[in-house]
Protein backbone atom coordinates (compact mmCIF):
# COMPACT_ATOMS: atom_id res chain seq x y z
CA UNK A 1 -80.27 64.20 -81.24
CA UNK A 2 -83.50 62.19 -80.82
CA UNK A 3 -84.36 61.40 -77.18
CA UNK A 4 -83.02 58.30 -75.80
CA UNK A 5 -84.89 55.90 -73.34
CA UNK A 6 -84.28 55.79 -69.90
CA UNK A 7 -81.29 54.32 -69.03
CA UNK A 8 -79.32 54.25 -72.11
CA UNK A 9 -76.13 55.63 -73.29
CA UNK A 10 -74.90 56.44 -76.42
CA UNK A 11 -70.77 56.81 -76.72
CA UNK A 12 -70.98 60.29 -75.97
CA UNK A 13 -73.03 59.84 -72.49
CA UNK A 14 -71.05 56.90 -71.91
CA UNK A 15 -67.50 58.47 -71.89
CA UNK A 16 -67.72 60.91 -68.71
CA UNK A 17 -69.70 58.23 -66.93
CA UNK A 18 -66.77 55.44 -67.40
CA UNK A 19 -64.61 58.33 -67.13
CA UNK A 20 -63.00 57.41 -70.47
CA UNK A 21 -62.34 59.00 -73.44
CA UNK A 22 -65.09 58.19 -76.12
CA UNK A 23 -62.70 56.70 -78.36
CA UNK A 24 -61.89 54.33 -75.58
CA UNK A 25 -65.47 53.77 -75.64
CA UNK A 26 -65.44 53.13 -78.93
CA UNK A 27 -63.11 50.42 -79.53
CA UNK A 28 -63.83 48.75 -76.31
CA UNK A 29 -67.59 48.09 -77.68
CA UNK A 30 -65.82 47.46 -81.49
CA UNK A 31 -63.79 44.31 -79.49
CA UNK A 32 -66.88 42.63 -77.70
CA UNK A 33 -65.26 43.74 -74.25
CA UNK A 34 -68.38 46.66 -73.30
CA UNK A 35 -71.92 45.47 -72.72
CA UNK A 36 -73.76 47.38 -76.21
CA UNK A 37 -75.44 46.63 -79.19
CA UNK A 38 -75.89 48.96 -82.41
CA UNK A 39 -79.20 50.63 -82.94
CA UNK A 40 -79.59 51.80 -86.68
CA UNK A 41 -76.04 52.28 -86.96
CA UNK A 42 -75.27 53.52 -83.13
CA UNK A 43 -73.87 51.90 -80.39
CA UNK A 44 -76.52 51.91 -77.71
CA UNK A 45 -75.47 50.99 -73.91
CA UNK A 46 -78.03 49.46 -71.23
CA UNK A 47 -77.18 51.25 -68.14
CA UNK A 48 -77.95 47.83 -66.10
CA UNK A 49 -75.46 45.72 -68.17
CA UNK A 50 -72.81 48.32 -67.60
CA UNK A 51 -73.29 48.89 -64.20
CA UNK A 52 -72.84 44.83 -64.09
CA UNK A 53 -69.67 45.10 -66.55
CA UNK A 54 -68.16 47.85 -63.39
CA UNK A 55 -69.04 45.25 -60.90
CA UNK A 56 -66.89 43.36 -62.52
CA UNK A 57 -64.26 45.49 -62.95
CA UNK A 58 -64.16 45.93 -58.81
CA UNK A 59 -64.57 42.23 -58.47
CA UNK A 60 -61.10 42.15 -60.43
CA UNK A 61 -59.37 45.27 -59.41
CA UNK A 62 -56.83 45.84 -56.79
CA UNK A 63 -56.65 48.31 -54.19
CA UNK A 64 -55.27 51.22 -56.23
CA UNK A 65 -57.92 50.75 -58.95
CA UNK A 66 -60.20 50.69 -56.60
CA UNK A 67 -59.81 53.97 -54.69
CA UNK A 68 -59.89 55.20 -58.63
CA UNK A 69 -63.33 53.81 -59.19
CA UNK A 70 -64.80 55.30 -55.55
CA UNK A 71 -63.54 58.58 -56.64
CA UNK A 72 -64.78 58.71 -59.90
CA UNK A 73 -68.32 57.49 -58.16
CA UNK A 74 -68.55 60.33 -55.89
CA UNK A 75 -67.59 62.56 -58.99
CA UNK A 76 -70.65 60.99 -60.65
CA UNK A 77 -73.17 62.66 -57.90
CA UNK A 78 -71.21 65.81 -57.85
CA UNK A 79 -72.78 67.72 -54.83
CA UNK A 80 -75.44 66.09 -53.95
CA UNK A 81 -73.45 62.77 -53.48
CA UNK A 82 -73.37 61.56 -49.57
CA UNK A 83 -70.55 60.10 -47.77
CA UNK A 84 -71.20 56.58 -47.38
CA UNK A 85 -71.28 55.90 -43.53
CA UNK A 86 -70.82 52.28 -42.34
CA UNK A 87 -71.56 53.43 -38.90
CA UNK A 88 -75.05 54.37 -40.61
CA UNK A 89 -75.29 51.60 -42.94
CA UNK A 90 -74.19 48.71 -40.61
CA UNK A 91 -76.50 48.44 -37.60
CA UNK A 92 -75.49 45.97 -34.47
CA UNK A 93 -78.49 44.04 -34.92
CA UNK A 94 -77.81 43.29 -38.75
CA UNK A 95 -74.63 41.47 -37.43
CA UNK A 96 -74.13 37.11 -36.69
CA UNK A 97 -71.08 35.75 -35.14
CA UNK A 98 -71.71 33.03 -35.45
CA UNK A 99 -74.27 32.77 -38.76
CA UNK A 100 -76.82 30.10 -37.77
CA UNK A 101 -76.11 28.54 -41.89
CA UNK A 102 -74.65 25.81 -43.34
CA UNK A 103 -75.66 26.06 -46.90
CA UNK A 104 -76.00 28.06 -49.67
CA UNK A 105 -79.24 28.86 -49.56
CA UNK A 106 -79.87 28.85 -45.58
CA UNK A 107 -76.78 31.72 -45.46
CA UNK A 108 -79.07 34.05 -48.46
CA UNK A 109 -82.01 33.32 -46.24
CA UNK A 110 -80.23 34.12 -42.76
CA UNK A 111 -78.45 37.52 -44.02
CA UNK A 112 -81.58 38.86 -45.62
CA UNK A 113 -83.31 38.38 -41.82
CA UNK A 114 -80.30 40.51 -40.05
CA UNK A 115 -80.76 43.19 -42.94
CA UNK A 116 -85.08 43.19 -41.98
CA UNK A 117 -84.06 43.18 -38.07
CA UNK A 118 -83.34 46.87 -38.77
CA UNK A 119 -86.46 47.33 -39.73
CA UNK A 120 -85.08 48.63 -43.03
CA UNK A 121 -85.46 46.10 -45.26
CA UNK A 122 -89.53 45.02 -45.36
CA UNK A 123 -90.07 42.40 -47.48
CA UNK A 124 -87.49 39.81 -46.61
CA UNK A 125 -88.86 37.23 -48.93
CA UNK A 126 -88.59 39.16 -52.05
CA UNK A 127 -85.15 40.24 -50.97
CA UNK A 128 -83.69 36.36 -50.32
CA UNK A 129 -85.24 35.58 -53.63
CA UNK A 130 -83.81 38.60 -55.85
CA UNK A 131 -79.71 37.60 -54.17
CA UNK A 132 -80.32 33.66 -54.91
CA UNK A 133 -81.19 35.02 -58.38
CA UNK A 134 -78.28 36.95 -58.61
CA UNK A 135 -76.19 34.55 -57.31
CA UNK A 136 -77.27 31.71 -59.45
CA UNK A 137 -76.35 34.16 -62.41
CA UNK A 138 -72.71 34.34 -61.32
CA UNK A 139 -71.67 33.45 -57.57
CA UNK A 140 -70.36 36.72 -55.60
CA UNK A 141 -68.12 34.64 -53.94
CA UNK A 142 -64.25 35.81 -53.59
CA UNK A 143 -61.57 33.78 -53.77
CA UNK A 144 -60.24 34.20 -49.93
CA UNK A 145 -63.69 33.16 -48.24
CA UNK A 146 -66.08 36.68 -48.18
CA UNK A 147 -68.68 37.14 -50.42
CA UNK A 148 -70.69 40.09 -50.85
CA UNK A 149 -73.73 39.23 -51.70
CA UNK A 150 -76.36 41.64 -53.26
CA UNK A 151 -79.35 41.62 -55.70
CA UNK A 152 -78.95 42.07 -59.34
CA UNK A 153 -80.66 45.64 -59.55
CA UNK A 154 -81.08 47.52 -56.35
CA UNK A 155 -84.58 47.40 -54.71
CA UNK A 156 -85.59 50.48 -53.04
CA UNK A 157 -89.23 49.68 -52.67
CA UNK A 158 -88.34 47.59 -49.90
CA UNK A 159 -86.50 49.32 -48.06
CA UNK A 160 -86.23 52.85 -45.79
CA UNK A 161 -82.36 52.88 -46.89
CA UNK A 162 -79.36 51.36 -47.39
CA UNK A 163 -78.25 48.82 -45.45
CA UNK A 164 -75.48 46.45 -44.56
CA UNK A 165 -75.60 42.96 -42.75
CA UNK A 166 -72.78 40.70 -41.98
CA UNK A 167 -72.57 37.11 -40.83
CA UNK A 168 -69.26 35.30 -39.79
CA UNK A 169 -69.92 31.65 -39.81
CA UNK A 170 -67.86 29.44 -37.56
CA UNK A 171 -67.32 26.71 -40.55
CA UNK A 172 -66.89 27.63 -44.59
CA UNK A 173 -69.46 27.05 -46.98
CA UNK A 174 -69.70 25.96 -50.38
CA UNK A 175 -70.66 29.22 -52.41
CA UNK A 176 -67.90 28.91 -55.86
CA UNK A 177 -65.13 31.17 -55.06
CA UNK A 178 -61.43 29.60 -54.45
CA UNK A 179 -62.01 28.30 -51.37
CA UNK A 180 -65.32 27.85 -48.52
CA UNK A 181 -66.55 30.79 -47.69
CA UNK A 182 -66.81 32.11 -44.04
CA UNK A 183 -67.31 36.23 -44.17
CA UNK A 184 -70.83 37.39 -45.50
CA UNK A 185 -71.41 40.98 -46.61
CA UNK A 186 -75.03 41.75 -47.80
CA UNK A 187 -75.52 44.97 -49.66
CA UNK A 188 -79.24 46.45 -49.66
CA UNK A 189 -78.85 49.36 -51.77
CA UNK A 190 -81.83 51.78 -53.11
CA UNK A 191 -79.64 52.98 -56.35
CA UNK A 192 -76.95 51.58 -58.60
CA UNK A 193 -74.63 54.43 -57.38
CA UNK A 194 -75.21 53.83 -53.93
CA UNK A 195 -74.68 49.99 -54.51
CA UNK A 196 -71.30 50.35 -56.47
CA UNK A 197 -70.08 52.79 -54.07
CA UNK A 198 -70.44 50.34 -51.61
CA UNK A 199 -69.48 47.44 -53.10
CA UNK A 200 -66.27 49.42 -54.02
CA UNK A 201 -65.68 49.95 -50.34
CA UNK A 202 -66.63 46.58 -49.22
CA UNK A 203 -64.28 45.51 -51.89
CA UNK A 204 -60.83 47.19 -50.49
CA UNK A 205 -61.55 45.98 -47.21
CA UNK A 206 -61.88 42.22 -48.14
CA UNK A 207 -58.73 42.50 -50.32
CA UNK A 208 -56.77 42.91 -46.78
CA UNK A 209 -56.56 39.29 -45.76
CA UNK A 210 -54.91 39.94 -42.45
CA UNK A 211 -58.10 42.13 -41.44
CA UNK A 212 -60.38 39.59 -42.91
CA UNK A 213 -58.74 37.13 -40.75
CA UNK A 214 -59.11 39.43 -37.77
CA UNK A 215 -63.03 39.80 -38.63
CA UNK A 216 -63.05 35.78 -38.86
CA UNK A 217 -61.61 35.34 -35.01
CA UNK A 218 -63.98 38.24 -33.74
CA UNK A 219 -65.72 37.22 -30.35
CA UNK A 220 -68.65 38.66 -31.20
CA UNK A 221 -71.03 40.48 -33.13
CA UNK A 222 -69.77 44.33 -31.80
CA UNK A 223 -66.07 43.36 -31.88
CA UNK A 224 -67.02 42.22 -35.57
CA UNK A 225 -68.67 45.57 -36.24
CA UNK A 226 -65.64 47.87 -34.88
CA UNK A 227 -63.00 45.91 -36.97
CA UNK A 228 -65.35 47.18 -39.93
CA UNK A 229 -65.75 50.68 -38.71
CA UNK A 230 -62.25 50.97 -37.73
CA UNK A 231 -61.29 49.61 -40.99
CA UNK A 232 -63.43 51.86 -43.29
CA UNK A 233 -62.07 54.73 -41.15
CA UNK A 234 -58.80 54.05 -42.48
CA UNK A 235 -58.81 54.68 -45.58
CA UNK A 236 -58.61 58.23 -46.88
C-alpha cells in the first residue's frame, strides 16, 4: 500500500481507531454520516474532521456511551496512555466563583487568563482567539447551562501541559445552548487524545444535573474545585 499522509485514514486504519468493524466504516462514509472523501477510488479520512465527528458523538451521548468512548480512548494509547488527573489538570488558581463576565466574548477572554495564571498556558491571546474561533464554528454550549469550551485543534506550543480552568458565573450568559449558561469548563489540551479524553470526562460529569447544581451554589473557588475532584473520583 502506498504511504499515506500524516493524519489520514483509510477504512482499514479507521476501523480499530473508531473501534468498529470496517464494514461499519464503510457504509457509514457510503450514507454521508463519516467525515471522508474518495481519493482515486478510496475513501480517505482527515484525522481532524473525525476527531470533530467523536466530539460530537460525546456531545450527544449519554453516560453509558460515554464510559464506552473513555475506554476505548485509553485502549487507543495502550501502555503508554496516562491516567488523566483532575487534581493535576485543575489548579486552584485556574478557578472563578464568581467569573468577572457578562458576555460571550468577555467569559473566552476571562477563562483563557485562569488557564495562563498557572503559568501553563503562555500565550493567552492566541489561546482566546483559537476558542472564539471554535466557538463561532459551532457553540460548545450544553443544553443545562455548562459549556466546555476548547480550541478547534489542540495547541501544545503554548503550553507546558494540559490544563483545566473553570469559572462559575453568578448570572447566565447568552452562549446558544438551551438555556444561559452559568458553568465554564476550558480544556487546554496538547493532543487530540488527551483533549477527547477529557472532554469525555468533563462530559459525564455535566450530564449529572444535581452535581452541576451543587458546583453552581459553591461558596467558593476550592469548594468548587473539590465537588470536581470528588466527582471525577467517583466514577470507576
Amino acid at each position: 500500500m502506498p504511504h499515506m499522509p500524516e493524519e489520514t485514514f483509510d477504512i482499514a486504519s479507521l476501523a480499530p481507531y473508531l473501534h468498529m468493524m470496517p464494514a461499519q466504516v464503510a457504509r457509514l462514509a457510503e450514507r454521508g454520516k463519516l467525515p471522508g472523501r474518495r481519493v482515486a477510488g478510496q475513501w480517505r479520512f482527515n484525522q481532524a474532521e473525525i476527531n470533530q465527528w467523536l466530539e460530537q458523538r460525546i456531545g450527544l451521548s449519554d453516560d453509558d456511551e460515554l464510559a464506552v468512548m473513555e475506554t476505548n480512548l485509553r485502549r487507543d494509547e495502550g501502555a503508554a496512555a496516562r491516567a488523566i488527573d483532575f487534581a493535576e489538570l485543575l489548579l486552584p488558581e485556574a478557578i472563578a466563583v464568581p467569573l468577572a463576565a457578562r458576555t460571550r466574548s468577555s467569559a473566552i477572554r476571562v477563562m483563557c487568563q485562569l488557564a495562563a495564571a498557572t503559568g501553563m498556558l503562555w500565550d493567552v491571546e492566541k489561546m482566546t482567539e483559537a476558542v472564539t474561533q471554535r466557538e463561532a464554528m459551532s457553540p460548545t454550549a450544553l443544553e443545562h447551562g455548562v459549556a466546555l469550551l476548547h480550541p478547534r485543534r489542540p495547541q501544545p506550543s503554548i503550553l507546558g501541559q494540559a490544563v483545566l480552568a473553570l469559572g462559575v458565573t453568578g448570572s447566565g450568559i447568552p452562549f446558544g445552548g438551551g438555556r444561559l449558561t452559568d458553568v465554564f469548563f476550558l480544556i487546554c489540551a496538547t493532543s487530540d487524545h488527551e483533549y477527547l479524553r477529557i472532554l469525555a470526562r468533563l462530559s459525564r460529569m455535566a450530564h449529572d444535573q444535581p452535581w452541576v447544581e451543587l458546583l453552581r451554589t459553591a461558596a467558593d473557588a476550592a469548594a468548587a474545585r473539590q465537588l470536581v475532584l470528588d466527582r471525577d473520583a467517583a466514577f470507576p
